[in-house]
PDB file of N, CA and C in Angstrom:
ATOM      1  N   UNK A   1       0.841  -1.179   0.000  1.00  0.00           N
ATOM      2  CA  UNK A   1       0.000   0.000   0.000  1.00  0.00           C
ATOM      3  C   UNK A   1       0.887   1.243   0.000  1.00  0.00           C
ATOM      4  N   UNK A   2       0.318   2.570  -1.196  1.00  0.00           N
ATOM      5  CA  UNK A   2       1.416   3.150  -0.950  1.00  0.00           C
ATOM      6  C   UNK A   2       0.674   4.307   0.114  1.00  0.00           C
ATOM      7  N   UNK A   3       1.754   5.145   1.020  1.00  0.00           N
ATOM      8  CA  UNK A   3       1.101   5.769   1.680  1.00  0.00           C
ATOM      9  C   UNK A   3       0.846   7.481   0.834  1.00  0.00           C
ATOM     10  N   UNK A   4       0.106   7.859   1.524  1.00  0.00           N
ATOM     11  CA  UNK A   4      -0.027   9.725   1.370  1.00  0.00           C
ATOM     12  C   UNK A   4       1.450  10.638   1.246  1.00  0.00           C
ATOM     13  N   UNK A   5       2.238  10.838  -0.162  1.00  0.00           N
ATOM     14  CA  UNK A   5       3.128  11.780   0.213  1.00  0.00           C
ATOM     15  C   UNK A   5       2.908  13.198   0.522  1.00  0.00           C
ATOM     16  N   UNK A   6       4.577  13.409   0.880  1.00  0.00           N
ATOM     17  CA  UNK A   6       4.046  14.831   0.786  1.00  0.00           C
ATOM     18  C   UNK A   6       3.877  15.787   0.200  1.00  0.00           C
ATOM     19  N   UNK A   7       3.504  17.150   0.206  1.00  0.00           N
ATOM     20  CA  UNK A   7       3.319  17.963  -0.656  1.00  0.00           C
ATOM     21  C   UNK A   7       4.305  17.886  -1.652  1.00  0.00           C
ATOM     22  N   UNK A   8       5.542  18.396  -0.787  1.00  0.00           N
ATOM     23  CA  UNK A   8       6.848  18.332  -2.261  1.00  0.00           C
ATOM     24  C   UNK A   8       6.986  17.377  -3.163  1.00  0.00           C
ATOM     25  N   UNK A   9       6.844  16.041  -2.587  1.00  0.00           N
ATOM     26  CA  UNK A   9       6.765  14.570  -3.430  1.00  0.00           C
ATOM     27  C   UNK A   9       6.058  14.850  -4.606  1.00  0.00           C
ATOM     28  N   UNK A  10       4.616  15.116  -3.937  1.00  0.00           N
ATOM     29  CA  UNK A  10       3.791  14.892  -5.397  1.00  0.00           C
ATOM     30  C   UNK A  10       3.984  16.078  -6.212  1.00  0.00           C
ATOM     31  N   UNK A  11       4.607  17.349  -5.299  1.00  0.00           N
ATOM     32  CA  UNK A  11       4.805  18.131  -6.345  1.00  0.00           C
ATOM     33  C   UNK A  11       5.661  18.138  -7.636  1.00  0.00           C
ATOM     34  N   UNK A  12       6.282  17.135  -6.768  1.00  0.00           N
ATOM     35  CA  UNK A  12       7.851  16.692  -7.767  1.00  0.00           C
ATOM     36  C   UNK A  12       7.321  15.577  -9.060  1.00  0.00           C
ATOM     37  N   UNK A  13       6.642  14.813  -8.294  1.00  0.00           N
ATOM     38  CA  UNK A  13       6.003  13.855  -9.231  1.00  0.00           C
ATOM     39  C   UNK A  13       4.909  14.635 -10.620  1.00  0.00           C
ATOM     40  N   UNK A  14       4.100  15.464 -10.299  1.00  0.00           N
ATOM     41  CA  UNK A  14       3.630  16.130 -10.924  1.00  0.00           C
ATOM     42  C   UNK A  14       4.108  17.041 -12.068  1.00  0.00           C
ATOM     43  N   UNK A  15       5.278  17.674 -11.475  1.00  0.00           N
ATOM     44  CA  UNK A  15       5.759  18.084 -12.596  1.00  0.00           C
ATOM     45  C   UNK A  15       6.174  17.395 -13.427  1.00  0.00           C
ATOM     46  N   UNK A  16       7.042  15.947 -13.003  1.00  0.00           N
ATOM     47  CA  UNK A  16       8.165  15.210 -13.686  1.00  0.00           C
ATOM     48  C   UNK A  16       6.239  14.495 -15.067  1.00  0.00           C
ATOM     49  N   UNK A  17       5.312  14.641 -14.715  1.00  0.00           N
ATOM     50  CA  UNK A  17       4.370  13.587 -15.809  1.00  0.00           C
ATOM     51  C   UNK A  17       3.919  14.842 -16.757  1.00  0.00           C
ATOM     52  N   UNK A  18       4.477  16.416 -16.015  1.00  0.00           N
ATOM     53  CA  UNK A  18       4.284  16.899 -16.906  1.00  0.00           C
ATOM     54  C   UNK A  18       4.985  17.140 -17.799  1.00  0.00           C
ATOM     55  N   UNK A  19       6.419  17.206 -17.548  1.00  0.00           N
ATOM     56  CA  UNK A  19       7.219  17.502 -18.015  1.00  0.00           C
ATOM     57  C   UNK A  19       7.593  15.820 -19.251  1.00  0.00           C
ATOM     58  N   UNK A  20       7.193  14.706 -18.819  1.00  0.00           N
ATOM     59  CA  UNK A  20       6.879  13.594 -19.644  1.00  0.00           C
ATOM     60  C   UNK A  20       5.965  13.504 -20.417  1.00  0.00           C
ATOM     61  N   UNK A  21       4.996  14.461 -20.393  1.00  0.00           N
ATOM     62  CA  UNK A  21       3.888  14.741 -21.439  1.00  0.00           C
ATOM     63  C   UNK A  21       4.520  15.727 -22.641  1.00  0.00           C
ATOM     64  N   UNK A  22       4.441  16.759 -21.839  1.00  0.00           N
ATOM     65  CA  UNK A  22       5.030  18.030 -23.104  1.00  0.00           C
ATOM     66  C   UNK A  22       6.328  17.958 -24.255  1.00  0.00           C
ATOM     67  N   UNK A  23       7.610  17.272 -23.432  1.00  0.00           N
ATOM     68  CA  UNK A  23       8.895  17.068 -24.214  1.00  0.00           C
ATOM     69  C   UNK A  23       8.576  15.932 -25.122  1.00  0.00           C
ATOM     70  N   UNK A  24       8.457  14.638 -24.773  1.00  0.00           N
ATOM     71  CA  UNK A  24       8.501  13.606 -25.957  1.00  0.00           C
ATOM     72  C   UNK A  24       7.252  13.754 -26.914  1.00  0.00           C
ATOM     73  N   UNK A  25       6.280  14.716 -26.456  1.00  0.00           N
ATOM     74  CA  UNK A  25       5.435  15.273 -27.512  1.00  0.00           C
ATOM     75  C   UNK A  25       6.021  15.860 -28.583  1.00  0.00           C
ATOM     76  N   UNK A  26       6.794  16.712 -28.494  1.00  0.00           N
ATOM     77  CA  UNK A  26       7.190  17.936 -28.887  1.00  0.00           C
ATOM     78  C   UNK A  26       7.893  17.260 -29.953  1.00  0.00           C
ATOM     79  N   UNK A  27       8.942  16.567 -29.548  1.00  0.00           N
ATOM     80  CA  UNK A  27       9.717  15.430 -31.185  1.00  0.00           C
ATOM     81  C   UNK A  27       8.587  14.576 -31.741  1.00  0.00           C
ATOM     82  N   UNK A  28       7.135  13.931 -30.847  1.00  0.00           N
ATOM     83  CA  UNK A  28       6.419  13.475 -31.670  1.00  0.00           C
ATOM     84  C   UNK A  28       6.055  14.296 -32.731  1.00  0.00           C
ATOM     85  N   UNK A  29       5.610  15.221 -32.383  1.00  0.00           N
ATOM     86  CA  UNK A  29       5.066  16.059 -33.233  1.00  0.00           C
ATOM     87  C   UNK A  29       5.907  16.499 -34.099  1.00  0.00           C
ATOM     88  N   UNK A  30       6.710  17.308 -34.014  1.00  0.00           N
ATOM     89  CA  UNK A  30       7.690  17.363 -35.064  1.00  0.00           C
ATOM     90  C   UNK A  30       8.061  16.168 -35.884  1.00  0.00           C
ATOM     91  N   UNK A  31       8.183  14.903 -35.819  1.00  0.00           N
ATOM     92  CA  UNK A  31       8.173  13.467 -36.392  1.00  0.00           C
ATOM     93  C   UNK A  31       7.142  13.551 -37.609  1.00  0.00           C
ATOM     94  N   UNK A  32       5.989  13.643 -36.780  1.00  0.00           N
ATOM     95  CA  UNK A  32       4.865  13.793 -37.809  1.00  0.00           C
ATOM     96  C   UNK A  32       4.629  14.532 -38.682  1.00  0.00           C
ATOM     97  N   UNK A  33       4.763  16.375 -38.351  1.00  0.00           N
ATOM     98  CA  UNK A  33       5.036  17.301 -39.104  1.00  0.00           C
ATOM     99  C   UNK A  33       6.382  16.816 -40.304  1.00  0.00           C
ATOM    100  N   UNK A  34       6.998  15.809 -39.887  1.00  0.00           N
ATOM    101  CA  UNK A  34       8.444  15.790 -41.310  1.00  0.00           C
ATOM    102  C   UNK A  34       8.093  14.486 -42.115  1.00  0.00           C
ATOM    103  N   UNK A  35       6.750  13.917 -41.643  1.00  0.00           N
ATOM    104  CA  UNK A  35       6.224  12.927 -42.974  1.00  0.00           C
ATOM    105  C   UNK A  35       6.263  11.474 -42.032  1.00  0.00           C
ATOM    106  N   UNK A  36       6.541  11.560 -40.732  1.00  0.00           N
ATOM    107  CA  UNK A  36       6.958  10.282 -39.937  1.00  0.00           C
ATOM    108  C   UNK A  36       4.925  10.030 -39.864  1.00  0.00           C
ATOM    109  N   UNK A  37       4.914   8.835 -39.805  1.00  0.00           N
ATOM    110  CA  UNK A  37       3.924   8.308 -39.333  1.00  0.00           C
ATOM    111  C   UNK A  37       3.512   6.747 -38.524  1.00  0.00           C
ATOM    112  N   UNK A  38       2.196   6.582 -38.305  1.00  0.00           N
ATOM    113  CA  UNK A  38       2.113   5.576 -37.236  1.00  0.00           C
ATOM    114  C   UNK A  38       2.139   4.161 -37.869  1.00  0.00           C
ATOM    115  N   UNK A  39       2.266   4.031 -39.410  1.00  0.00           N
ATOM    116  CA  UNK A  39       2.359   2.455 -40.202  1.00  0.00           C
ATOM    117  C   UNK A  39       3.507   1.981 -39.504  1.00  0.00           C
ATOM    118  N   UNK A  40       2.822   0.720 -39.414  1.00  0.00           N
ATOM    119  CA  UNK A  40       4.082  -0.039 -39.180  1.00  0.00           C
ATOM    120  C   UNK A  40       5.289  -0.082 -39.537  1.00  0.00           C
ATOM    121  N   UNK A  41       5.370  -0.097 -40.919  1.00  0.00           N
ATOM    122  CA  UNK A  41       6.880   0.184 -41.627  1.00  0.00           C
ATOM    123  C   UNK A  41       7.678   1.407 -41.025  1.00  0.00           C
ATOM    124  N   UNK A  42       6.963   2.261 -41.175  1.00  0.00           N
ATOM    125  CA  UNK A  42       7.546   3.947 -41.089  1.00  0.00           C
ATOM    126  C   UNK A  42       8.135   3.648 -39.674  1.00  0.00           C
ATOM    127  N   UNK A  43       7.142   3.833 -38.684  1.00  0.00           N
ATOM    128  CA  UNK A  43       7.230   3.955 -37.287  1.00  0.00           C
ATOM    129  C   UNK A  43       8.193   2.983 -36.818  1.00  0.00           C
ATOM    130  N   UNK A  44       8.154   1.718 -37.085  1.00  0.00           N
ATOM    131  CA  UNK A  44       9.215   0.414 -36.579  1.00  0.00           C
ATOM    132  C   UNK A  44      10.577   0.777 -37.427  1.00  0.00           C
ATOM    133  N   UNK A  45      10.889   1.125 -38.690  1.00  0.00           N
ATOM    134  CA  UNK A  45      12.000   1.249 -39.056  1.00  0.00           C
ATOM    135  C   UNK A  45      12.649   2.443 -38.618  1.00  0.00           C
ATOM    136  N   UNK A  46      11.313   3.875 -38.132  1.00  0.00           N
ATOM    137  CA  UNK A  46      12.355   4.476 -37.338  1.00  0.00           C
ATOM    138  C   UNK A  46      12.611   4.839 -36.198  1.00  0.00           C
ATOM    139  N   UNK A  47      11.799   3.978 -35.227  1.00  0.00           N
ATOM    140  CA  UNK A  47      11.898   2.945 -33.927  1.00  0.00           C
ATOM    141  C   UNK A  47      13.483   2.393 -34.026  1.00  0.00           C
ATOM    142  N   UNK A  48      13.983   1.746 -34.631  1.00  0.00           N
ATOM    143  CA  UNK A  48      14.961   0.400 -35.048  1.00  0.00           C
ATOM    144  C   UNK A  48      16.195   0.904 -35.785  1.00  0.00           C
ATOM    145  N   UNK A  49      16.117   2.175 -36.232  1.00  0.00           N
ATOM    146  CA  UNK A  49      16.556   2.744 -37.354  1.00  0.00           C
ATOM    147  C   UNK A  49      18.460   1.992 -36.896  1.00  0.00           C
ATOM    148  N   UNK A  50      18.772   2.335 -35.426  1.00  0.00           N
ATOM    149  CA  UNK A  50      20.387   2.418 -35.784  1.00  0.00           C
ATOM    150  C   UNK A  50      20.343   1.426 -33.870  1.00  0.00           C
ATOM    151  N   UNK A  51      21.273   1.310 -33.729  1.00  0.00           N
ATOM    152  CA  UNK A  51      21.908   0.223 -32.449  1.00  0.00           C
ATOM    153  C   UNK A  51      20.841   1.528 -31.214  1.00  0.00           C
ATOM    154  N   UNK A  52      21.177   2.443 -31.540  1.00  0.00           N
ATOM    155  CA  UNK A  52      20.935   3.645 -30.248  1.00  0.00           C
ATOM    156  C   UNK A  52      19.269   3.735 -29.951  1.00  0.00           C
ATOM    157  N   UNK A  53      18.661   3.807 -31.311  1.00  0.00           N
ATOM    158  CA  UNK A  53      16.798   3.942 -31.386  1.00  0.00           C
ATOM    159  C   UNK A  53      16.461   2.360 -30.911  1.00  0.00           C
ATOM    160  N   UNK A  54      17.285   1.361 -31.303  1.00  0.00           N
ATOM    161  CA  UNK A  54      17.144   0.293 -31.124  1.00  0.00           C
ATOM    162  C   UNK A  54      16.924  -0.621 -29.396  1.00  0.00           C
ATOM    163  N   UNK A  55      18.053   0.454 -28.588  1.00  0.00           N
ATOM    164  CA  UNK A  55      18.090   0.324 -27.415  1.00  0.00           C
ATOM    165  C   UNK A  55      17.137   0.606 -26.580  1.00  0.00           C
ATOM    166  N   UNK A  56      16.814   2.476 -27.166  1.00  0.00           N
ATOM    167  CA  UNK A  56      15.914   3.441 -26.258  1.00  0.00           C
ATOM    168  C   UNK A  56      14.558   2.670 -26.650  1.00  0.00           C
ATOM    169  N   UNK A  57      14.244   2.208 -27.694  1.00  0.00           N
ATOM    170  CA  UNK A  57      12.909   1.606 -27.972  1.00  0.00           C
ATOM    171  C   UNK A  57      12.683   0.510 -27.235  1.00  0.00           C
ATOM    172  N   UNK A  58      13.828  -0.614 -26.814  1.00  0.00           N
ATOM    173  CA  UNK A  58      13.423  -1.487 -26.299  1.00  0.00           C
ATOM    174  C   UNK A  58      13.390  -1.247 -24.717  1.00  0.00           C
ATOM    175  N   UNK A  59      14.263  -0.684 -24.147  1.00  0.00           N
ATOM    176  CA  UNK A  59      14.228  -0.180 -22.774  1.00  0.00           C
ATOM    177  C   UNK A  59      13.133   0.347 -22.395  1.00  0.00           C
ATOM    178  N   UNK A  60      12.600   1.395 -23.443  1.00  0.00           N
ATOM    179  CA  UNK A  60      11.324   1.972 -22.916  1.00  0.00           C
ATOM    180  C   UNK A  60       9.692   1.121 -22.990  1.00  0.00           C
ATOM    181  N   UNK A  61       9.679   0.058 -23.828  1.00  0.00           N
ATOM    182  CA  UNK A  61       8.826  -0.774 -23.838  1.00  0.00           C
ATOM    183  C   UNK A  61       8.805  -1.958 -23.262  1.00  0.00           C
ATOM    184  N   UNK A  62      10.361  -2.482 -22.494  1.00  0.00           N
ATOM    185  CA  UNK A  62       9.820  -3.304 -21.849  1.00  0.00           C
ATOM    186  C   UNK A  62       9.636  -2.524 -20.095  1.00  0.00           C
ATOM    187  N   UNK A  63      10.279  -1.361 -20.398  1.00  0.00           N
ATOM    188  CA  UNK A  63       9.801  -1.178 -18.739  1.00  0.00           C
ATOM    189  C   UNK A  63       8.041  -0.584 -18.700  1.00  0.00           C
ATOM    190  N   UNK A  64       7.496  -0.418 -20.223  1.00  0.00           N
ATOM    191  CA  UNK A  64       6.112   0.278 -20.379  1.00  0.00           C
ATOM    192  C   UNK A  64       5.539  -0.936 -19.739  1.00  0.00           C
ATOM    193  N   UNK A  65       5.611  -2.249 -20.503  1.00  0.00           N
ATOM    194  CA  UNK A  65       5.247  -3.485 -20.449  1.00  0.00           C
ATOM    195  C   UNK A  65       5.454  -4.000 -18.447  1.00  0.00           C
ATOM    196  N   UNK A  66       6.682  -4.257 -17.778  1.00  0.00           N
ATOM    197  CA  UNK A  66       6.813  -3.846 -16.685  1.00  0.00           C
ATOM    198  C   UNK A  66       5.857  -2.692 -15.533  1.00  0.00           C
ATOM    199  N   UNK A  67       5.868  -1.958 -16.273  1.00  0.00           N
ATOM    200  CA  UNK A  67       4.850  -0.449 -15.422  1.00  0.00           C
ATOM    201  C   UNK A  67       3.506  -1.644 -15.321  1.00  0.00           C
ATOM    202  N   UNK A  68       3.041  -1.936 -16.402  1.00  0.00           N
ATOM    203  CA  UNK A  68       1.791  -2.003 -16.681  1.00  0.00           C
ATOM    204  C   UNK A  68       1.272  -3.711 -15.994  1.00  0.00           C
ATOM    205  N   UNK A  69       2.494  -4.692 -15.625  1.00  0.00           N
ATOM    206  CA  UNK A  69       1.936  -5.769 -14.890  1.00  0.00           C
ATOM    207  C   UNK A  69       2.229  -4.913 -13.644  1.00  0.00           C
ATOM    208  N   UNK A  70       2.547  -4.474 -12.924  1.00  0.00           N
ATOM    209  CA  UNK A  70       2.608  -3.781 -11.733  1.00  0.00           C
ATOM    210  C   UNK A  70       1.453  -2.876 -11.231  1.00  0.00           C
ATOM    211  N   UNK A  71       0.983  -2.179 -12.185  1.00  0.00           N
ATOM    212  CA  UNK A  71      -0.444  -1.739 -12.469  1.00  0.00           C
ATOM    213  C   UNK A  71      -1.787  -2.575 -12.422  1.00  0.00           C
ATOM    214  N   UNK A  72      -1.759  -3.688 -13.120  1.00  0.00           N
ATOM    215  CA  UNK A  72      -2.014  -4.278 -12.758  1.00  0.00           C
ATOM    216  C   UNK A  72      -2.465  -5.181 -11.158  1.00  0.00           C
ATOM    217  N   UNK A  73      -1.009  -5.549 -10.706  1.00  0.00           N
ATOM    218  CA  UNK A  73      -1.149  -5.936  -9.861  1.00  0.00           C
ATOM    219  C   UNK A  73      -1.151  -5.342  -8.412  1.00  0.00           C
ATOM    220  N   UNK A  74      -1.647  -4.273  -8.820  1.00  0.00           N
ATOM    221  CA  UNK A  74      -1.254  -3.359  -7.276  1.00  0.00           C
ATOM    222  C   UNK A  74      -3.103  -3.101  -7.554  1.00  0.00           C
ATOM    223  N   UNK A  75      -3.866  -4.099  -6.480  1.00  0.00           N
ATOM    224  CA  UNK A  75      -5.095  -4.297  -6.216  1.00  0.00           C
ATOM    225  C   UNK A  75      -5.786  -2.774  -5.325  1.00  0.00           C
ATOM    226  N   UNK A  76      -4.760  -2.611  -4.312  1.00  0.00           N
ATOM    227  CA  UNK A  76      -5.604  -1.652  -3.821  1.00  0.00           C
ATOM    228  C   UNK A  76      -5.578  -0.292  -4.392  1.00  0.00           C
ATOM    229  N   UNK A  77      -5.574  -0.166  -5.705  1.00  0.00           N
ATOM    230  CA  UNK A  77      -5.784   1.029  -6.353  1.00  0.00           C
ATOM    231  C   UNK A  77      -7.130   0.589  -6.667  1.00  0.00           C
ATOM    232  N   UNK A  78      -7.890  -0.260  -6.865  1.00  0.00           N
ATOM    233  CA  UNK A  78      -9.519  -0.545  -6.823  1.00  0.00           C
ATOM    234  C   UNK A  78      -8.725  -0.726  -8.367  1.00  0.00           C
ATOM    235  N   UNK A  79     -10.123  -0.445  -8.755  1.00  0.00           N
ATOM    236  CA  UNK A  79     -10.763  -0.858 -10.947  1.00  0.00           C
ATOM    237  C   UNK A  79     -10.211   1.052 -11.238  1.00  0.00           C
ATOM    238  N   UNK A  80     -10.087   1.630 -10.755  1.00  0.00           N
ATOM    239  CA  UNK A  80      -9.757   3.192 -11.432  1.00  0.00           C
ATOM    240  C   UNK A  80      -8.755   3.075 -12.176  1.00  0.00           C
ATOM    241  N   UNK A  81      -7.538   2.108 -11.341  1.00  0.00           N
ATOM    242  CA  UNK A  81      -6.487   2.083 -11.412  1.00  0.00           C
ATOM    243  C   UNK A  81      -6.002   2.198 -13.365  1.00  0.00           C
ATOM    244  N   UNK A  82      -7.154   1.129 -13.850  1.00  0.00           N
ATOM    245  CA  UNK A  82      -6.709   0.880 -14.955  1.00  0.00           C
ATOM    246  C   UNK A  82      -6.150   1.988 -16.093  1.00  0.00           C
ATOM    247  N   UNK A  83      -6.509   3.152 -16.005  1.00  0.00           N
ATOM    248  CA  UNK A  83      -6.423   4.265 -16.928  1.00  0.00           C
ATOM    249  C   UNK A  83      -4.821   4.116 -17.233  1.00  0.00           C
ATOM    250  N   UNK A  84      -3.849   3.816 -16.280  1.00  0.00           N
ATOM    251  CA  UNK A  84      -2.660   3.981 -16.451  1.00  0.00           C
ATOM    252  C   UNK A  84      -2.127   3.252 -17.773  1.00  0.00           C
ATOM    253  N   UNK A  85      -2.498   2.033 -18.386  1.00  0.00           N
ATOM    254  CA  UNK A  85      -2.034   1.055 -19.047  1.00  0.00           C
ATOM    255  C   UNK A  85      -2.293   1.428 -20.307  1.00  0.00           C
ATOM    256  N   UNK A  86      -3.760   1.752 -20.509  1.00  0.00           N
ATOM    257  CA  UNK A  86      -3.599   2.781 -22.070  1.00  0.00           C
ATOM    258  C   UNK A  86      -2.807   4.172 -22.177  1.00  0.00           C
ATOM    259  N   UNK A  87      -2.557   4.504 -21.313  1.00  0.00           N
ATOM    260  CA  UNK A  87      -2.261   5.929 -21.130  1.00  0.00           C
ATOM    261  C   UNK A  87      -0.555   5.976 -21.634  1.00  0.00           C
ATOM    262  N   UNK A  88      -0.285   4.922 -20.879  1.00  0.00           N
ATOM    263  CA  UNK A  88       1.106   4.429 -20.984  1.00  0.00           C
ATOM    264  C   UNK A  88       1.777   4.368 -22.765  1.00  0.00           C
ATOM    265  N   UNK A  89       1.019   3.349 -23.057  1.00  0.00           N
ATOM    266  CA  UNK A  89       0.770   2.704 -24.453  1.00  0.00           C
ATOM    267  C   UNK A  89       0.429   3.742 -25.963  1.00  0.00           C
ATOM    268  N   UNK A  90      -0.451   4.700 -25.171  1.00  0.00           N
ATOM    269  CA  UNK A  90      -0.850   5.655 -26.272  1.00  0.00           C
ATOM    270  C   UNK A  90      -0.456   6.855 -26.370  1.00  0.00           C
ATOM    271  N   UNK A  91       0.000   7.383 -25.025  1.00  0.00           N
ATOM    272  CA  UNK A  91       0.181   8.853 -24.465  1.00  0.00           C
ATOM    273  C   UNK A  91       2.021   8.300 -24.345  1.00  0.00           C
ATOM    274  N   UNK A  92       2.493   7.460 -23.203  1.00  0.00           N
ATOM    275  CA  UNK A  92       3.508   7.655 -22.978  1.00  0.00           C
ATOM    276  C   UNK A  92       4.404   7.117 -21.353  1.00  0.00           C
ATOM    277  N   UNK A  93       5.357   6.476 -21.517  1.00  0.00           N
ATOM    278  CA  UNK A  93       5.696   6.200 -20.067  1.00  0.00           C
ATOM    279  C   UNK A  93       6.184   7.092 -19.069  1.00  0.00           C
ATOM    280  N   UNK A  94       6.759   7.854 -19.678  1.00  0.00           N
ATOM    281  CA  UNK A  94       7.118   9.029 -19.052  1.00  0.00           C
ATOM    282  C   UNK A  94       6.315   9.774 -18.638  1.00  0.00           C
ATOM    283  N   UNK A  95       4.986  10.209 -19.187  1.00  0.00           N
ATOM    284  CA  UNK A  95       3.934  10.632 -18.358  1.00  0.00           C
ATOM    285  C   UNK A  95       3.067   9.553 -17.534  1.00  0.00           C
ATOM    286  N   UNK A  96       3.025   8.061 -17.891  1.00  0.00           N
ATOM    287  CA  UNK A  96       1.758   7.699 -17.239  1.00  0.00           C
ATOM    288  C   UNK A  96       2.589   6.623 -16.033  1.00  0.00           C
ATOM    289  N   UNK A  97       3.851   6.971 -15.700  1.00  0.00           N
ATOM    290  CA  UNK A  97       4.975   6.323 -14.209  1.00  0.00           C
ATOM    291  C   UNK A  97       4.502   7.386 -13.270  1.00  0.00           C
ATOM    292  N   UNK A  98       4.686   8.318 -13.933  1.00  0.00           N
ATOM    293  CA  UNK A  98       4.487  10.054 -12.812  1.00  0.00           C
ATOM    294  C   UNK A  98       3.534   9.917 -12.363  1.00  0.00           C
ATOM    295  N   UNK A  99       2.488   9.963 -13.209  1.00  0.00           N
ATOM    296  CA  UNK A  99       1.438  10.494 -13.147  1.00  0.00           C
ATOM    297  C   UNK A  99       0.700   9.012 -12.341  1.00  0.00           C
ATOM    298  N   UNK A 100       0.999   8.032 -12.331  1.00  0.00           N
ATOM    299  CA  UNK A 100       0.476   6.717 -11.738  1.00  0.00           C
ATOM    300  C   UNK A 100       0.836   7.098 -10.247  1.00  0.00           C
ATOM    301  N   UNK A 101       1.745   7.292 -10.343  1.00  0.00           N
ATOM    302  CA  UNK A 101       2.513   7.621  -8.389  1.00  0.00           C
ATOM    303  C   UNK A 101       1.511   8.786  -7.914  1.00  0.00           C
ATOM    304  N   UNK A 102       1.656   9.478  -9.042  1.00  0.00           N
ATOM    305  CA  UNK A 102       1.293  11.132  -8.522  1.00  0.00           C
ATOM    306  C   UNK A 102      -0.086  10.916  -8.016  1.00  0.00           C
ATOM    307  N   UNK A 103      -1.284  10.022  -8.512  1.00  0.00           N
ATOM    308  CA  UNK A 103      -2.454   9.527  -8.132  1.00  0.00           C
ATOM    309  C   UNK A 103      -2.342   8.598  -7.192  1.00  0.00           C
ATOM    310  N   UNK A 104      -1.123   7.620  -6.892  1.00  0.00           N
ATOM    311  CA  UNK A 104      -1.961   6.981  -5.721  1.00  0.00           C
ATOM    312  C   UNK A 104      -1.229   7.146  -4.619  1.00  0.00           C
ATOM    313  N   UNK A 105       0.115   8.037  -4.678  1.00  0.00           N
ATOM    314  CA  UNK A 105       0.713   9.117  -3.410  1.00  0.00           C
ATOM    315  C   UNK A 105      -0.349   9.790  -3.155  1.00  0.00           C
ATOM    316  N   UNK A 106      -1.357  10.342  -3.070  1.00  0.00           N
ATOM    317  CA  UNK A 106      -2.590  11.111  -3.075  1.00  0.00           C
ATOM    318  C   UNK A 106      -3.835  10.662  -1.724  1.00  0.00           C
ATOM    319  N   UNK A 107      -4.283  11.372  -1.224  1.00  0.00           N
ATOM    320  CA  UNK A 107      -5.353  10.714   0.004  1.00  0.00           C
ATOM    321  C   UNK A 107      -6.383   9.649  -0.965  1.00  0.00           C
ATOM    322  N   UNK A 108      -6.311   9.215   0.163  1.00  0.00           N
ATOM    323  CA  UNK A 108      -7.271   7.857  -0.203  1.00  0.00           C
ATOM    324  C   UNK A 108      -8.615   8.202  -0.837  1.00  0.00           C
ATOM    325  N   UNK A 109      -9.061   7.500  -1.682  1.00  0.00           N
ATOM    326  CA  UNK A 109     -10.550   7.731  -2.042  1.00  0.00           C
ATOM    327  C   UNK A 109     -11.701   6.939  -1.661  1.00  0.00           C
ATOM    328  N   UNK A 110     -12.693   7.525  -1.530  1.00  0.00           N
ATOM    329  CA  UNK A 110     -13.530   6.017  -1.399  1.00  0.00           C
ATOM    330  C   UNK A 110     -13.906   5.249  -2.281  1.00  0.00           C
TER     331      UNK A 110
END
C-alpha cells in the first residue's frame, strides 16, 4: 500500500508527468510534421533505425510493459487504477509512471 506523500513529493512527481507529457510530444510532433507516421513500416524502421533507437525503444517498452503488470497488480488502487495502461501505451511512459505515483501518493478515495 502506498502511503499519502508529501506535498513536495507529489509536487515533484507532478511536474516530472508533466514535463513527460510536453517534451517527448514535442519530437512526436515534429516526427509527424516531417512525414513520420504511425504504419508499421515507417514507425518500426524508425523505432529500429540504428543500435541507439534500437536500445531506447526497447528499454522503454519493456519497462512500459513492466509499469503495466505492476499496475495491474497493485489491487488496492480498486478498478480506477486501470487508466494507467492505455495511457502508458498511447500517451507515454514518461507521463503515465508520474502520473500513476502522482495519483496513488494522493489521500485515499472512497
Amino acid at each position: 500500500m502506498i502511503k499519502p506523500a508529501s506535498a513536495a513529493v507529489r509536487g515533484l512527481l507532478l511536474a516530472l508527468a508533466v514535463l513527460g507529457l510536453v517534451l517527448p510530444w514535442w519530437f512526436n510532433l515534429r516526427y509527424f510534421a516531417g512525414g513520420g507516421g504511425v504504419a508499421p513500416d515507417a514507425f518500426f524502421g524508425a523505432a529500429f533505425a540504428n543500435a541507439l533507437t534500437t536500445a531506447i525503444t526497447l528499454d522503454v517498452y519493456l519497462a512500459a510493459l513492466a509499469f503495466s503488470i505492476g499496475v495491474a497488480l497493485d489491487r488496492d488502487a480498486g478498478a480506477r487504477r486501470w487508466w494507467a495502461v492505455p495511457i502508458t501505451f498511447f500517451v507515454g511512459l514518461s507521463f503515465a509512471l508520474p502520473g500513476y505515483l502522482w495519483w496513488r501518493s494522493g489521500p485515499r478515495r472512497g
